[in-house]
Protein backbone atom coordinates (compact mmCIF):
# COMPACT_ATOMS: atom_id res chain seq x y z
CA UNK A 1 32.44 212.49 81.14
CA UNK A 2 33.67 210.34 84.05
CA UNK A 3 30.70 207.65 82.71
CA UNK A 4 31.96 207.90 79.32
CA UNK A 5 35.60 207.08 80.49
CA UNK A 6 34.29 204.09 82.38
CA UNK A 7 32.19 202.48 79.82
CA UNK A 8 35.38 202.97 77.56
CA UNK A 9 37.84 201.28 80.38
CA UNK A 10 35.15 198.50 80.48
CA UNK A 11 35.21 197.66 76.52
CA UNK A 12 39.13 197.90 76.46
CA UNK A 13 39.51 195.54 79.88
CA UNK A 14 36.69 193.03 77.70
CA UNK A 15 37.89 193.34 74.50
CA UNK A 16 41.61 192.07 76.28
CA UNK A 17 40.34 189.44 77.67
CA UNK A 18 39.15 188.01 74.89
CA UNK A 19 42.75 188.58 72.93
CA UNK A 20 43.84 186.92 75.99
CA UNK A 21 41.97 183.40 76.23
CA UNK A 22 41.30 182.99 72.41
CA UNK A 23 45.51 183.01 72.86
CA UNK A 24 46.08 180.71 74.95
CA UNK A 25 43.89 178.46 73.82
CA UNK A 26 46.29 178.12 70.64
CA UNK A 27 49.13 177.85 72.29
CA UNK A 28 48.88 175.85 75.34
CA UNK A 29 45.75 173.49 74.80
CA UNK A 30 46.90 170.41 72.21
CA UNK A 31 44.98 169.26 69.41
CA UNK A 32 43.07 165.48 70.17
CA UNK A 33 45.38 163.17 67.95
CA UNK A 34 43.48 159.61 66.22
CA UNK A 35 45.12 156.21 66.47
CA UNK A 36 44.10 154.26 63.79
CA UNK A 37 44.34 150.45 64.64
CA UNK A 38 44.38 148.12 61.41
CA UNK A 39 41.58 145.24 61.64
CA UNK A 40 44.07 142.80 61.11
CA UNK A 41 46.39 143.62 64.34
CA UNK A 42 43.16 143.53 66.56
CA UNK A 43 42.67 140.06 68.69
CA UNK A 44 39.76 139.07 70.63
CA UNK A 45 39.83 136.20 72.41
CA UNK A 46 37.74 134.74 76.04
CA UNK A 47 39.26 135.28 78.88
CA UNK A 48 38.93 130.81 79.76
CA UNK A 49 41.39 129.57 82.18
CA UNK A 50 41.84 126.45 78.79
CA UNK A 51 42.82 129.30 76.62
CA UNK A 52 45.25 130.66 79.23
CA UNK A 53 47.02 127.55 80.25
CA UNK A 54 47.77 126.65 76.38
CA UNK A 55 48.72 129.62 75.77
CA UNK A 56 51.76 129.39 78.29
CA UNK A 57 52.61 126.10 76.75
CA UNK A 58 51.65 123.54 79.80
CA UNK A 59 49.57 120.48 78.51
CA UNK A 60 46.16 119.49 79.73
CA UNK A 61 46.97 116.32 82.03
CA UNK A 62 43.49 115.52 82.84
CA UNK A 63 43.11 112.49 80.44
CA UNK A 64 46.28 111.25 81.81
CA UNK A 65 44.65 111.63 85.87
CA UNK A 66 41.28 110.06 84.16
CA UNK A 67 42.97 107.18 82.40
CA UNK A 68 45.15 106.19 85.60
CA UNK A 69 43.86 107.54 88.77
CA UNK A 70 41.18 103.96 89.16
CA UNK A 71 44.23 101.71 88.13
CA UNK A 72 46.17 102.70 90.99
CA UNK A 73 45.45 101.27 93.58
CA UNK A 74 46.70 100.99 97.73
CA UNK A 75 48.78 98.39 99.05
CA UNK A 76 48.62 97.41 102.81
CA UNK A 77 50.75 94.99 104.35
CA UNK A 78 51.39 93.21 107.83
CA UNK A 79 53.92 91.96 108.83
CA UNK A 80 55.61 90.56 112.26
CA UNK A 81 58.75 92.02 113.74
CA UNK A 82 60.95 90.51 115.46
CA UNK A 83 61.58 89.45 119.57
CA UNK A 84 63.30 92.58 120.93
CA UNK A 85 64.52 93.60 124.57
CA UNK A 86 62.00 95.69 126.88
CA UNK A 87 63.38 98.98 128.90
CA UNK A 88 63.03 98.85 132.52
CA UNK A 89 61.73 102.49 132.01
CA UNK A 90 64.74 103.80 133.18
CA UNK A 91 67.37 105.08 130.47
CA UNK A 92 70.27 105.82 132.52
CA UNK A 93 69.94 102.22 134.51
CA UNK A 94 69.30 100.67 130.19
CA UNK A 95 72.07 102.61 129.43
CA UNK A 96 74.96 100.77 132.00
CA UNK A 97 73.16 97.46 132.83
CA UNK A 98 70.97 96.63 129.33
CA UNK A 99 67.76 96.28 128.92
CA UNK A 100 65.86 94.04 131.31
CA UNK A 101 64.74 91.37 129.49
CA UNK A 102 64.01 89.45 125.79
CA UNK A 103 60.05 89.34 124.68
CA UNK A 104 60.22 86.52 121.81
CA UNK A 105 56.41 87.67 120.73
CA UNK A 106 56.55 89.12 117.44
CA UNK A 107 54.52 92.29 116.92
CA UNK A 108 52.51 92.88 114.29
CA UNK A 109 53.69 95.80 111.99
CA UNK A 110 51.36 97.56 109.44
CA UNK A 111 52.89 99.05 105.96
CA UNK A 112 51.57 101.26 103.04
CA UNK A 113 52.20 101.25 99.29
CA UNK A 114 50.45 102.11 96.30
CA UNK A 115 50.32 99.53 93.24
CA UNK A 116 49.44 99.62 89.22
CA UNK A 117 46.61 97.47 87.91
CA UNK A 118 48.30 95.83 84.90
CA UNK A 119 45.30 93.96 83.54
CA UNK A 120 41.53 93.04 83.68
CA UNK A 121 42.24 90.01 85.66
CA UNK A 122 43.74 91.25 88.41
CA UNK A 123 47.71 91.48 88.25
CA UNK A 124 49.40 94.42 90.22
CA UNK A 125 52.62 95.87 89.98
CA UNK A 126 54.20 97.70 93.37
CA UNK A 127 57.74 97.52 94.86
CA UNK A 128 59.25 94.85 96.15
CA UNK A 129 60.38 97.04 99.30
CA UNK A 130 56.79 97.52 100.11
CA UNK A 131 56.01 94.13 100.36
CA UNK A 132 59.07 92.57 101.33
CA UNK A 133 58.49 90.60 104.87
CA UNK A 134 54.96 89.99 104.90
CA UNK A 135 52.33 87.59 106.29
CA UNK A 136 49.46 89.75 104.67
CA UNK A 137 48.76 91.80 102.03
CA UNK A 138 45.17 94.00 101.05
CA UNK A 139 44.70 95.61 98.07
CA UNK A 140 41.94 99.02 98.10
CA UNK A 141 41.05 100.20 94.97
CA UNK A 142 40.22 103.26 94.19
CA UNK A 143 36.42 102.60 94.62
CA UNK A 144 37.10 101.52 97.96
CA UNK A 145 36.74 97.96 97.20
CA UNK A 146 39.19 95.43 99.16
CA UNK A 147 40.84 92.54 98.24
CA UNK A 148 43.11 90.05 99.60
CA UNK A 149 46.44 89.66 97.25
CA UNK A 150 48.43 86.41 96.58
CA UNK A 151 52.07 87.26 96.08
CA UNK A 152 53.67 86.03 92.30
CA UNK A 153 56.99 86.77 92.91
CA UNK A 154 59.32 89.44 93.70
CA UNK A 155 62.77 90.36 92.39
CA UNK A 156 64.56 92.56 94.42
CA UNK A 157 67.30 93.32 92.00
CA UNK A 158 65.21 96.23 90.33
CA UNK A 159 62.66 96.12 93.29
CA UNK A 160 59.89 95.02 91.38
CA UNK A 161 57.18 92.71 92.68
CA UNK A 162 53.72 91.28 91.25
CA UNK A 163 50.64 90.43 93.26
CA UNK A 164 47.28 89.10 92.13
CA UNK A 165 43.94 89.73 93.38
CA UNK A 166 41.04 87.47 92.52
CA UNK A 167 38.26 89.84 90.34
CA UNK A 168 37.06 90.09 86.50
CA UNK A 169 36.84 92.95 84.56
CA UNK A 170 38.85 95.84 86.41
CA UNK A 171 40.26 98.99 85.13
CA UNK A 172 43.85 98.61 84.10
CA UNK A 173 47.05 100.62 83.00
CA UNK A 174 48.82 100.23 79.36
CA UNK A 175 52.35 100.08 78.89
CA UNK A 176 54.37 102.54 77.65
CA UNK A 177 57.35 103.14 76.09
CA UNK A 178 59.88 104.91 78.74
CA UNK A 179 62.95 104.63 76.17
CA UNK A 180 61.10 107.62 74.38
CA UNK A 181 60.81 109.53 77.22
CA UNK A 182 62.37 112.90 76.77
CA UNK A 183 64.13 115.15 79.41
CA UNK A 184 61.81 118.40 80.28
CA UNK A 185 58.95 115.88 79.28
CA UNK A 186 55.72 116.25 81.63
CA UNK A 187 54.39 113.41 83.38
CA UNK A 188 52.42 112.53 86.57
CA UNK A 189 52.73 110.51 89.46
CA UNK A 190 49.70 108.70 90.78
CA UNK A 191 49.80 107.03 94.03
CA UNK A 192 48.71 106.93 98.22
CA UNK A 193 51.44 109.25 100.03
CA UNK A 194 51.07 109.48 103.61
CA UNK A 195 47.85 107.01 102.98
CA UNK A 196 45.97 110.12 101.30
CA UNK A 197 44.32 107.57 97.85
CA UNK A 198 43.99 108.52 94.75
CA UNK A 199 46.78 111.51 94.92
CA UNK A 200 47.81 112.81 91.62
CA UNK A 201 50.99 115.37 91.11
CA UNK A 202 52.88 116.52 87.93
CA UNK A 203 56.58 117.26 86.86
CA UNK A 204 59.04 116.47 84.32
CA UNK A 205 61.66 113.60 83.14
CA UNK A 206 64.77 115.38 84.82
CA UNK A 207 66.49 112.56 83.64
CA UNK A 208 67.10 109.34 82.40
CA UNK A 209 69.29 105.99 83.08
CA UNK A 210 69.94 107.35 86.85
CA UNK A 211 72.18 105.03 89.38
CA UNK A 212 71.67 106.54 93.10
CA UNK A 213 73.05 103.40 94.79
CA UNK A 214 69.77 102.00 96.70
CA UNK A 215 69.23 98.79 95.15
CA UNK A 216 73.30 97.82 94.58
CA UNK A 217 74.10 96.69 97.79
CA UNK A 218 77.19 94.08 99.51
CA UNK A 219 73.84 91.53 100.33
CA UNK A 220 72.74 92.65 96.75
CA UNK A 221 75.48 93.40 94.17
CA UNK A 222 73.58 92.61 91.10
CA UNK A 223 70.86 95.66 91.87
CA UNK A 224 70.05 97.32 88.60
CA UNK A 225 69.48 100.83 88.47
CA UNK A 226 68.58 102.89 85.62
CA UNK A 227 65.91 105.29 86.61
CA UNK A 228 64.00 107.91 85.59
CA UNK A 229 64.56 111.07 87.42
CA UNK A 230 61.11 113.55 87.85
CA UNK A 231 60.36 116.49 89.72
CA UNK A 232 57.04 115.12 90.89
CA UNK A 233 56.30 115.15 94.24
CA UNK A 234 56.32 111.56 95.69
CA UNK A 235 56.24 110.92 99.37
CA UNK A 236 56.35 107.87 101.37
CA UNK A 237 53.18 105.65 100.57
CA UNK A 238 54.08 106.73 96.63
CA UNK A 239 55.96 103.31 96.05
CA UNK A 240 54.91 101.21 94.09
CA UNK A 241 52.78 103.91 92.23
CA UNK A 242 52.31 105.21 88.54
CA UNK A 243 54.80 107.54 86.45
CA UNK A 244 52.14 108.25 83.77
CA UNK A 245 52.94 110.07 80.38
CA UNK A 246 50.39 112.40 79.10
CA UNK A 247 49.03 110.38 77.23
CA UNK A 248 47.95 108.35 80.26
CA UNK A 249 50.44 105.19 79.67
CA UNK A 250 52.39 103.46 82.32
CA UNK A 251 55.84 104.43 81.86
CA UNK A 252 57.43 104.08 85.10
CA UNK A 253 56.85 102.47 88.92
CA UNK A 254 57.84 105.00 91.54
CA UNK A 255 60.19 103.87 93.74
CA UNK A 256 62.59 106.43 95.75
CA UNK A 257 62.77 109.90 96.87
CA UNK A 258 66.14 111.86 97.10
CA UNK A 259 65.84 113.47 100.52
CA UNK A 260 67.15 114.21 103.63
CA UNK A 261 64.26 114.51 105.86
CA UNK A 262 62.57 111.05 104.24
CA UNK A 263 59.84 113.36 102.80
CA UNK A 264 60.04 114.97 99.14
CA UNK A 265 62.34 117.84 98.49
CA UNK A 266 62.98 118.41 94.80
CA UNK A 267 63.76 114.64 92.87
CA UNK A 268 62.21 111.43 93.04
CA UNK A 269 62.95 107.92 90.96
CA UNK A 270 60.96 105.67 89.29
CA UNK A 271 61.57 102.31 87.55
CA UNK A 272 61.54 102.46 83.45
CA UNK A 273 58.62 100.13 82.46
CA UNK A 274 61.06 98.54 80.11
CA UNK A 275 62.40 96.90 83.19
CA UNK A 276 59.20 96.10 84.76
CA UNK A 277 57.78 95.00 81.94
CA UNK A 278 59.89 92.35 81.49
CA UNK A 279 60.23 90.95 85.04
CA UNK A 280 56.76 91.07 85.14
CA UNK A 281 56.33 88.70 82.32
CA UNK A 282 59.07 86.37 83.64
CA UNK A 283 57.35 86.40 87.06
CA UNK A 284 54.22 85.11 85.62
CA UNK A 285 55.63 82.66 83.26
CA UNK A 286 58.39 81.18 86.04
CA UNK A 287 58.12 82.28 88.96
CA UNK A 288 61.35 83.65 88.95
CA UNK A 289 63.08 86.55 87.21
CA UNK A 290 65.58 85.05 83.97
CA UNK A 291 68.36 87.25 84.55
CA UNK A 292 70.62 87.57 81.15
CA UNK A 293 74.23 88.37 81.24
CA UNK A 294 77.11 89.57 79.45
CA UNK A 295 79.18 87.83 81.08
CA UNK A 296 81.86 90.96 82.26
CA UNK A 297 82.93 93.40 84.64
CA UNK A 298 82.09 96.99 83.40
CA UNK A 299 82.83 100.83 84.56
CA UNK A 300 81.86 104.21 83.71
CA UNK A 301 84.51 105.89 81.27
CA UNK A 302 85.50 109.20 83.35
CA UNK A 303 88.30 111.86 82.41
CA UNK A 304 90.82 109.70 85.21
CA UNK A 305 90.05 106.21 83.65
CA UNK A 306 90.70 107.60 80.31
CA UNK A 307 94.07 108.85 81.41
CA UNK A 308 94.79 105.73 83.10
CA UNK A 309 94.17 103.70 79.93
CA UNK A 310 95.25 105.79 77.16
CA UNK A 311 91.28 106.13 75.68
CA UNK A 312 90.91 109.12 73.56
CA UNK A 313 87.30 109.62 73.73
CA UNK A 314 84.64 109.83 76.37
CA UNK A 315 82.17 107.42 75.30
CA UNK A 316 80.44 104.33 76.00
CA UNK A 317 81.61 101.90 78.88
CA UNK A 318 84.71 100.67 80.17
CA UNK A 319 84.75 96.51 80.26
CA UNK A 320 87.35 95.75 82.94
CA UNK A 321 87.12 92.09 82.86
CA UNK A 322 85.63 88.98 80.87
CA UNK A 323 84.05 86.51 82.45
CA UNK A 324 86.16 82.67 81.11
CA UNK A 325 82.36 81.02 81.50
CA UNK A 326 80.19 83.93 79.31
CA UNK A 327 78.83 84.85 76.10
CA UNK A 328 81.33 87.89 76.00
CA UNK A 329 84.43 85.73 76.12
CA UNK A 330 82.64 83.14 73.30
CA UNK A 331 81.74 86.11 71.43
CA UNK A 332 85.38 87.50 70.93
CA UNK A 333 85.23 90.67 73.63
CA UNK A 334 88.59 91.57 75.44
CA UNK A 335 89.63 93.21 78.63
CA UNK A 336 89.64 96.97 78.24
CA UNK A 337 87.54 97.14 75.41
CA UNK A 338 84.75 99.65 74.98
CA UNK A 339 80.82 98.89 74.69
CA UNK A 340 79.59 101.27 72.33
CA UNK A 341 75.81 100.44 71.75
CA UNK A 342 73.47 97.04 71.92
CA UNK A 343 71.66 96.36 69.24
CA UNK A 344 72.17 99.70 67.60
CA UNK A 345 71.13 101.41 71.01
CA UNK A 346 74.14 103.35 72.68
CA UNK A 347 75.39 103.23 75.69
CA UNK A 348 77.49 105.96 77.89
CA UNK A 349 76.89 104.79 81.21
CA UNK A 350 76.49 101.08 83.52
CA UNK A 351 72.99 101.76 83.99
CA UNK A 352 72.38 102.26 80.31
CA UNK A 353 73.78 98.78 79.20
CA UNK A 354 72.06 96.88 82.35
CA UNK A 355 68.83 98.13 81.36
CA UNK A 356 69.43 97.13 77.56
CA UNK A 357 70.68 93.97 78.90
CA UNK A 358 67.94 93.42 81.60
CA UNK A 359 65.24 93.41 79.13
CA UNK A 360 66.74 89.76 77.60
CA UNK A 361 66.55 86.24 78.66
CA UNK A 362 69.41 83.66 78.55
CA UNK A 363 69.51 82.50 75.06
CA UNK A 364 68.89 85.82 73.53
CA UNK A 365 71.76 86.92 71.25
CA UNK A 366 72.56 90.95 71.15
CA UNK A 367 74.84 92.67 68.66
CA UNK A 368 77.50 94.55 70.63
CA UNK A 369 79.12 97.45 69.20
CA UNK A 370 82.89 97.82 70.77
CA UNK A 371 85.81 100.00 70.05
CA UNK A 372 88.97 98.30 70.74
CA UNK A 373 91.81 100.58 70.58
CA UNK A 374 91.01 102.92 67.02
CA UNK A 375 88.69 100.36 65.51
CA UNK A 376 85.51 99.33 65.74
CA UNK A 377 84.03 95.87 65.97
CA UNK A 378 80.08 94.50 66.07
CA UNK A 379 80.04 91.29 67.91
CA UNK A 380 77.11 88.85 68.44
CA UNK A 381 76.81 87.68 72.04
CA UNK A 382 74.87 85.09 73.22
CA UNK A 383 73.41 86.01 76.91
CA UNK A 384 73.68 83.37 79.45
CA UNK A 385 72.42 83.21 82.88
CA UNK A 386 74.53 82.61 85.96
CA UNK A 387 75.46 79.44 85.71
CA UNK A 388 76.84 80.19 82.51
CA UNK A 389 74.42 78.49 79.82
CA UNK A 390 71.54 79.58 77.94
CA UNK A 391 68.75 77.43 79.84
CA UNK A 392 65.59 78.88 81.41
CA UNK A 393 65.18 78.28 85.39
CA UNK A 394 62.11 78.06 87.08
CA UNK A 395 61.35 78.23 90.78
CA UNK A 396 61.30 74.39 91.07
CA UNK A 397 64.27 73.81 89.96
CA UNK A 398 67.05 75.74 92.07
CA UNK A 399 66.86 73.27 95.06
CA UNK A 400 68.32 70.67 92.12
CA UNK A 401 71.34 73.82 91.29
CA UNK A 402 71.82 73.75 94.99
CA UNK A 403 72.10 70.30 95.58
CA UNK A 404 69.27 70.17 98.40
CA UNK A 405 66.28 68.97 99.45
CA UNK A 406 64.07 71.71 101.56
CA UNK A 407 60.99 71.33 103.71
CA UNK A 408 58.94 73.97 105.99
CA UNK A 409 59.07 73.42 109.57
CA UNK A 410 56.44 72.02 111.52
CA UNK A 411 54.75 74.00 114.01
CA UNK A 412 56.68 71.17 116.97
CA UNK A 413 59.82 72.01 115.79
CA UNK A 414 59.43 75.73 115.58
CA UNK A 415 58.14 75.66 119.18
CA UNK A 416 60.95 73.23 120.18
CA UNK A 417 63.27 75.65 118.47
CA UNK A 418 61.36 78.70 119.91
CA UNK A 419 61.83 79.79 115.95
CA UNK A 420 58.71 81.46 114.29
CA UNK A 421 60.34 80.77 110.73
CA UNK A 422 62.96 79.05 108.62
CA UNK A 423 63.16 75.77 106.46
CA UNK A 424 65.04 72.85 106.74
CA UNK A 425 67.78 70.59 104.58
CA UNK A 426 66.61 66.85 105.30
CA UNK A 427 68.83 65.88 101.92
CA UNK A 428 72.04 67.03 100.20
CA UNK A 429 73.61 66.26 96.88
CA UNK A 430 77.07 67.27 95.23
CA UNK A 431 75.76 70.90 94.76
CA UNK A 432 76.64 74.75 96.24
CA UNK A 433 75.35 74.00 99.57
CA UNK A 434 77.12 70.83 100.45
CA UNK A 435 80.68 72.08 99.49
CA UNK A 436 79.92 75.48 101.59
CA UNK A 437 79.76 73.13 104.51
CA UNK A 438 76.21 73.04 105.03
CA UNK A 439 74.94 69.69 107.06
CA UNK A 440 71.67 67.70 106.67
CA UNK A 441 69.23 69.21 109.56
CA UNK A 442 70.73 72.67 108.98
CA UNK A 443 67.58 75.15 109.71
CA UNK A 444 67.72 78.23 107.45
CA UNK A 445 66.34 81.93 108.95
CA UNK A 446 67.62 83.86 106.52
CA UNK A 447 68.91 84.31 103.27
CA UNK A 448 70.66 87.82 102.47
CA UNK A 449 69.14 89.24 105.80
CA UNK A 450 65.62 88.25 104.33
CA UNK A 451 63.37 86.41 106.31
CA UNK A 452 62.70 82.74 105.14
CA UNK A 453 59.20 81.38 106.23
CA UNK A 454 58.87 79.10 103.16
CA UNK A 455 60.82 76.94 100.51
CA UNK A 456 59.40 78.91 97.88
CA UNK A 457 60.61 82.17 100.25
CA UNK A 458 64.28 81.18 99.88
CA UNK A 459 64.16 80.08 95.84
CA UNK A 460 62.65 83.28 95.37
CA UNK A 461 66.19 84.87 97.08
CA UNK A 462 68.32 82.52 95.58
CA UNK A 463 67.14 83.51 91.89
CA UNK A 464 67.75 87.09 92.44
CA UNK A 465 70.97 86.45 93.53
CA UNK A 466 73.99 86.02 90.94
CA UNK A 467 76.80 85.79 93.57
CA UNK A 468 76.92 85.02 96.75
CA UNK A 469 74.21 83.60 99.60
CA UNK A 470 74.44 84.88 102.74
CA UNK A 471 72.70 82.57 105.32
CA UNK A 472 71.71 82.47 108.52
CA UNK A 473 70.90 79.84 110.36
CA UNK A 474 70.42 76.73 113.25
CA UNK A 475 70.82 73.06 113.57
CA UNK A 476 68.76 71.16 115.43
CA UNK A 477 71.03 71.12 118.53
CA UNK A 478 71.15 75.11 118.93
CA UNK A 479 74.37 75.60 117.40
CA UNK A 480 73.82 78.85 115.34
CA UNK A 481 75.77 79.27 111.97
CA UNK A 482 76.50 81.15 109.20
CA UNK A 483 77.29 80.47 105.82
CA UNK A 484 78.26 82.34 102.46
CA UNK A 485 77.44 80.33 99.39
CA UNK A 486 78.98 81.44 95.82
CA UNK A 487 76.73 80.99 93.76
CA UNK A 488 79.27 82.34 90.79
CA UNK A 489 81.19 80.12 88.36
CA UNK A 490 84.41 81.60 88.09
C-alpha cells in the first residue's frame, strides 16, 4: 500500500513538472524575430584610407606636393654686419661706463629663405626681406644641387625679389590665378622652415586682400599689401616659398607669419601672384619695378567716416584727395568721391584697389567706377608714374631724374674713409638732389636705412620709392650728413 502511494506521489510530482516548464516556456521565453534588410539599402564598400578621406570631403593634395615640392627651392645668403662695440665682460661696469671699445670688422652673417623656380632657365622668385643686404647668395635645389644666384632686382614695396641661377632645363612652377581664390579654399605651402627642405603643409584661404602693416612703413609709405591669409603652417625659413592651389599652380609667395613668439601660431600671409607676377616681368624687362598710379589719397569707408561725410552706404573706398599732377584729376575724379570698382572689378578696401592698380604700368588706362554723392560715374584714367607722366623708367635712367652723376668707391678711398660701402656724386645737374642741398663729393651709405654698396644698389631704392629719400651719408672731409629728398611732385 505504502509502495502504491509512492509510485502515485511520484507520477503526480512528474506529471507537474512538466505543466510547469512547458508553461513557462510560453510565457517568459520570446519568440526569435527576422529583420529583413532590402538589397538595395545594403552598401559594401573597402575599408582604403582613399575611400575614407573622400568621403569626409578633404581633397587629395598629392599632385599639388608632386608638381611643386622640386620647384622650390632654398635660399642662403651672407651678408656682413656692421662695426659694433665689444663688452668688457662685465655688465654692471657696460652698464655705467659703455662698452669698451669700437671693432670696425664686419662679421659675416648667414640667412635662410626658400624660393619658387619660375622657369626652365633659371629665374627664382623669394622675398625681398630674405635677400635684402647681401654680398652672397646660394641657391639648393631640391636635389641637392647648388648654385650661385645673380640678383635681378628687388622691389621692396610688395617685398618681392628675382634672382637667376645659371642652368637649362629645370623643373619650374606655373602661375596661377589668386583673384579666384576662394575663402575655405585648400592650399599648401611649400618651403625650408627652420632649414628643414622640401617641407610641405596644408590649410585654407582664410582670407583675401589682407593689410597687416609690415611692408607700409615712414622709410616705406608706398608698401602694398593685399595678402592672402592661410592657416598653413609657415615658420621662419618659409619666405620666399610656394602658396600652391590644388591643382599644383603658384598662387602666392609666402611672406609673414602673425605671431607673437616669431614662430607659427594660427595665420600666415602670402603675396597674390597677381602682384608678383607683374613685378617679376617688370624686373626682367627694366630692371626696375613701373609703379602705376592713380594719382590720389584714399581711405577705408568705416561706420565713423561715413558719419563724418554724410555717405549712406558702406562700400568701396573713400578718395580724400586728388593729386593736381595725376591721371585722376585729368580724368574728372573729385575729393570725397567714392571708388567703386576698376575695370568692372570692385573694390571695398585700400588693399583691394592697390592690388588692381599694382598690376598696371604708366600708360595703362583703367575704367573707374565712382559714386559721387547719389550718382554714379565710369571714368577713364590714365595711370602715370611718379613723376606724373606716362613714360617707362629703367634703371639707367634715374641718375638723369636725380640730376647726378654716381660712381662706386675705390677700395683707397674706402680705406681712407675707413667706409666698407657707399657711392659717390662727382657731378650734379638741376635735379632732386642738388636743390636738397646735396654737394659734389657727397659719399652716400644709405638710402632709406638700406645699405648702398653699388650705383645700381641705390637706383634700385630710388625706384621703389614714390616719396621721399632718406640718405645717409659723408663728404670727403668727415663731415657726416643727412638728407631727405622728395621725390613727389606736388
Amino acid at each position: 500500500m505504502n509502495s502504491r502511494k509512492l509510485i502515485f506521489t511520484f507520477v503526480i510530482a512528474l506529471f507537474g513538472a512538466f505543466i510547469g516548464v512547458y508553461t513557462y516556456s510560453k510565457i517568459f521565453t520570446p519568440e526569435p524575430s527576422v529583420i529583413t534588410i532590402p538589397e538595395n539599402k545594403v552598401e559594401t564598400k573597402f575599408a582604403s584610407l582613399n575611400d575614407t578621406f573622400q568621403s569626409t570631403g578633404y581633397p587629395d593634395l598629392t599632385l599639388a606636393a608632386e608638381k611643386s615640392i622640386n620647384a622650390v627651392v632654398h635660399v642662403t645668403v651672407k651678408s656682413m654686419s656692421t662695426g659694433n662695440y665689444s663688452s668688457s665682460g662685465n655688465p654692471f661696469y657696460d652698464f655705467f661706463f659703455g662698452p669698451r671699445g669700437y671693432d670696425p670688422t664686419p662679421k659675416p652673417q648667414m640667412g635662410f629663405g626658400s624660393g619658387v623656380i619660375i622657369s626652365s632657365d633659371g629665374y627664382i622668385i623669394t622675398n625681398n626681406h630674405v635677400i635684402d643686404n647681401t654680398v652672397e647668395i646660394e641657391v639648393v635645389l631640391n636635389d641637392r644641387r647648388s648654385f650661385s644666384a645673380k640678383l635681378i632686382g628687388t622691389d621692396p614695396t610688395t617685398d618681392i625679389a628675382l634672382l637667376k641661377i645659371d642652368e637649362k632645363n629645370l623643373p619650374f612652377m606655373t602661375y596661377g590665378n589668386s583673384d579666384i581664390l576662394k575663402v575655405g579654399e585648400w592650399v599648401i605651402a611649400v618651403g625650408n622652415p627652420f632649414n628643414l627642405t622640401s617641407t610641405v603643409t596644408a590649410g585654407i584661404v582664410s582670407a583675401k586682400s589682407r593689410s597687416i602693416n609690415i611692408l607700409a612703413n615712414p622709410n616705406q609709405t608706398m608698401g602694398i599689401e593685399s595678402f592672402i591669409q592661410t592657416d598653413a603652417a609657415v615658420n621662419p625659413g618659409n619666405s620666399g616659398g610656394a602658396l600652391v592651389n590644388s591643382k599644383g599652380e603658384l598662387v602666392g609667395i609666402n611672406t609673414a607669419i602673425a605671431s607673437q613668439t616669431g614662430s607659427y601660431s594660427g595665420y600666415s600671409f602670402a603675396v597674390p601672384i597677381s602682384i608678383a607676377q607683374k613685378v617679376v616681368a617688370d624686373l626682367k624687362e627694366f630692371g626696375v619695378v613701373q609703379r602705376a598710379l592713380l594719382g590720389v589719397n584714399i581711405q577705408d569707408i568705416n561706420r565713423a567716416l561715413a558719419e563724418e561725410k554724410n555717405i549712406d552706404k558702406i562700400e568701396g573706398v573713400f578718395v580724400a584727395k586728388v593729386g593736381e599732377n595725376s591721371g585722376a584729376k585729368d580724368a574728372g575724379m573729385e575729393e570725397n568721391d567714392i571708388i567703386l570698382s576698376v575695370d568692372n572689378e570692385l573694390v571695398n578696401s585700400v588693399p583691394e584697389l592697390q592690388e588692381k592698380i599694382s598690376r598696371h604700368r604708366p600708360g595703362d588706362k583703367v575704367k573707374v567706377l565712382i559714386k559721387r554723392g547719389s550718382k554714379k560715374k565710369l571714368l577713364t584714367v590714365t595711370l602715370r608714374n611718379s613723376d606724373g607722366s606716362t613714360a617707362l623708367i629703367k634703371a639707367e635712367d634715374i641718375g638723369m631724374v636725380l640730376g647726378a652723376n654716381l660712381k662706386e668707391l675705390s677700395a683707397d678711398e674706402k680705406r681712407s674713409l675707413q667706409l666698407r660701402n657707399g657711392v659717390k656724386v662727382t657731378s650734379l645737374q638741376p635735379g632732386k638732389l642738388k636743390s636738397s642741398g646735396i654737394r659734389e663729393g657727397y659719399i652716400i651709405t644709405k638710402a632709406n636705412q638700406i645699405a648702398i654698396t653699388s650705383v645700381n644698389d641705390f637706383k634700385k631704392v630710388v625706384a621703389n620709392e614714390k616719396e621721399v629719400l632718406l640718405l645717409t651719408g659723408i663728404y670727403p672731409n668727415g663731415r657726416v650728413e643727412y638728407y631727405a629728398v622728395n621725390l613727389s611732385n606736388e
